[in-house]
Protein backbone atom coordinates (compact mmCIF):
# COMPACT_ATOMS: atom_id res chain seq x y z
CA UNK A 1 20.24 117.02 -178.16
CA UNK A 2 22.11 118.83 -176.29
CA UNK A 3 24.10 117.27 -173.29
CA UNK A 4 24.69 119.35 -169.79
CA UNK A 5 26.43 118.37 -166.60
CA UNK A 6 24.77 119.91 -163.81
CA UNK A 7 27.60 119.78 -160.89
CA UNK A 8 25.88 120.79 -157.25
CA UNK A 9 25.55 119.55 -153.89
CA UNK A 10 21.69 120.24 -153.13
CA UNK A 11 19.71 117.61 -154.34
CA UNK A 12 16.74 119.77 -154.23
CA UNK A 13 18.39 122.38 -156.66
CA UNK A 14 19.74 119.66 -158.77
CA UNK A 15 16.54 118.15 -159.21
CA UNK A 16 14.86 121.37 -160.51
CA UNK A 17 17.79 122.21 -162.99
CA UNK A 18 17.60 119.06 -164.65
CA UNK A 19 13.58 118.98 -165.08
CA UNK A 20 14.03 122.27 -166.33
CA UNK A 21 16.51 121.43 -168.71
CA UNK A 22 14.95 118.09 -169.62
CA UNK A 23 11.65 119.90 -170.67
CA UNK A 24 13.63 122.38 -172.41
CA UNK A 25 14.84 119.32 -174.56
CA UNK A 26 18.44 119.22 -173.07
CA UNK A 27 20.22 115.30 -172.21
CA UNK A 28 21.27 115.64 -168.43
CA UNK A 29 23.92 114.49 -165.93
CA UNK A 30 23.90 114.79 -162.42
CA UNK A 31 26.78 114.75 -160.27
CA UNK A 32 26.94 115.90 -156.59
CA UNK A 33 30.24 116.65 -155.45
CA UNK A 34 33.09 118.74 -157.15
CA UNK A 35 34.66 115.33 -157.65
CA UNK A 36 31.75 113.05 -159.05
CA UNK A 37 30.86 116.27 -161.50
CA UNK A 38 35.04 115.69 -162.69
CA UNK A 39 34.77 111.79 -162.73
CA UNK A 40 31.16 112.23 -164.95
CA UNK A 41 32.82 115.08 -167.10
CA UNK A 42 35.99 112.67 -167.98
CA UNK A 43 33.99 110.01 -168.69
CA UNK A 44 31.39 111.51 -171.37
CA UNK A 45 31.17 114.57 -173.62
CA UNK A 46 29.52 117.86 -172.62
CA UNK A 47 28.39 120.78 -173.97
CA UNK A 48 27.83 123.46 -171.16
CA UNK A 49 28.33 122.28 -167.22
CA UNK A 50 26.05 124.44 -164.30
CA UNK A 51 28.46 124.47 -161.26
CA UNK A 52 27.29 125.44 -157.74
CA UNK A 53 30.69 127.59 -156.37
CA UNK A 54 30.02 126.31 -152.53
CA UNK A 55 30.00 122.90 -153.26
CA UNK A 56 30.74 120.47 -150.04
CA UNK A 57 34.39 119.13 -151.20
CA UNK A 58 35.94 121.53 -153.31
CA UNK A 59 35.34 125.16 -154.41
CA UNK A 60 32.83 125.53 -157.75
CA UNK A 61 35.98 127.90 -158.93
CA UNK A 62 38.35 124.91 -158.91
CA UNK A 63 35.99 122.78 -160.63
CA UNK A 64 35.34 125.06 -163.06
CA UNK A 65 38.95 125.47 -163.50
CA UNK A 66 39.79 122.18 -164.34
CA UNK A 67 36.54 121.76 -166.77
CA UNK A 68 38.52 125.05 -168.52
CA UNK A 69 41.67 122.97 -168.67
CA UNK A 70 40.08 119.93 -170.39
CA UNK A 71 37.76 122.08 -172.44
CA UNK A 72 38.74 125.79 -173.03
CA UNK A 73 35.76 126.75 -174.70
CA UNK A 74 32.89 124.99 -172.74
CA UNK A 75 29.76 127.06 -171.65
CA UNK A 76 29.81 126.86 -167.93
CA UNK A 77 26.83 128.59 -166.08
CA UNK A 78 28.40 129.32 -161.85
CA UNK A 79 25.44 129.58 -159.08
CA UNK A 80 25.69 130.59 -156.01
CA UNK A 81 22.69 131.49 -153.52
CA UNK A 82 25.91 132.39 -151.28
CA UNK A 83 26.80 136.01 -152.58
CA UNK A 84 27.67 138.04 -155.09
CA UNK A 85 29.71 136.83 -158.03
CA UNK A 86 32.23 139.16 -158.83
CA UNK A 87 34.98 137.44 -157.75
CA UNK A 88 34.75 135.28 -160.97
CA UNK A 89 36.27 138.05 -162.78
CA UNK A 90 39.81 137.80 -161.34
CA UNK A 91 40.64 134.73 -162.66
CA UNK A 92 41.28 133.99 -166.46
CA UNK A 93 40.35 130.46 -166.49
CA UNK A 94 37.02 131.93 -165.60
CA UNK A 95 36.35 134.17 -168.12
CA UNK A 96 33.09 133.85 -170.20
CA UNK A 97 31.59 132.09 -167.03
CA UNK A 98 28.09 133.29 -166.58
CA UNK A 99 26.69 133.87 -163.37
CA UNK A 100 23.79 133.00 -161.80
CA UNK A 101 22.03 133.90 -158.60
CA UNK A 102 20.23 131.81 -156.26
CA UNK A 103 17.14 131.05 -155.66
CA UNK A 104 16.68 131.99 -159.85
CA UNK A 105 13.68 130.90 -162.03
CA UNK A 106 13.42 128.44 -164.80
CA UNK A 107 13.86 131.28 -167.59
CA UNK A 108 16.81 133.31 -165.65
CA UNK A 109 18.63 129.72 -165.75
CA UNK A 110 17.78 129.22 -169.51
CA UNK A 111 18.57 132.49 -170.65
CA UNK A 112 22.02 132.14 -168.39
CA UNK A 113 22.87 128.53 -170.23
CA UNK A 114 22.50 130.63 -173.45
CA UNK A 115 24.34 133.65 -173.03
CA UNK A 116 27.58 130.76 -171.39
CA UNK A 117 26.64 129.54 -175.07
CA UNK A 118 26.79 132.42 -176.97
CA UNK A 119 30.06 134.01 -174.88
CA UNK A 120 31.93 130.73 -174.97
CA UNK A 121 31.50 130.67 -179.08
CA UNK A 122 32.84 134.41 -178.47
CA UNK A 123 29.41 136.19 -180.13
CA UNK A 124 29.22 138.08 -176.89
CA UNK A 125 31.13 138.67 -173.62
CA UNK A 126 29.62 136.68 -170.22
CA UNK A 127 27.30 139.26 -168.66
CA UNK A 128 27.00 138.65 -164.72
């Protein structure tokens, strides 16, 4: 089964990723800080993290940046019900990040967990 960290600050949002993912037969982890999402990550094994960018203590970007550093290839799905996402572009740590807008529905946010799959195993480039 697969395992996937969900990092965000909202319980509410939180809560719906995970029963979502649960039902879709996927082991969860909840963290909700930048820093609680790096202490769960370092202390289990992942494969694909959904990071919130406008997280309370640090920046989603620099969390997904150090997930990058400790795991090059891992699937990471960014949300963000702040704005748009193009900013994740810039950086090369961040490349094959898929995007997701908030509020999304329970199919946008599976289809976006497989296409981080599929463009961190390099079968297809990250499509915002």
């Amino acid at each position: 089964m697969p395992r996937i960290l969900i990092i965000d600050d909202q319980k509410d949002v939180r809560a719906m990723v995970a029963i979502v993912l649960r039902v879709n037969r996927y082991e969860v982890a909840e963290a909700d800080s930048g820093a609680a999402g790096l202490k769960t990550f370092a202390e289990g094994s992942f494969d694909a993290a959904i990071v919130d960018i406008f997280l309370g203590d640090v920046s989603g970007v620099d969390v997904i940046a150090t997930l990058r550093e400790q795991a090059p290839g891992l699937p990471v799905v960014a949300v963000s019900g702040m704005t748009a996402l193009d900013f994740m572009e810039q950086a090369s740590h961040l490349a094959n990040v898929v995007c997701l807008q908030k509020p999304f529905r329970p199919n946008d946010l599976l289809q976006a967990l497989r296409k981080a799959q599929a463009a961190a195993s390099g079968e297809l480039p990250a499509a915002v």
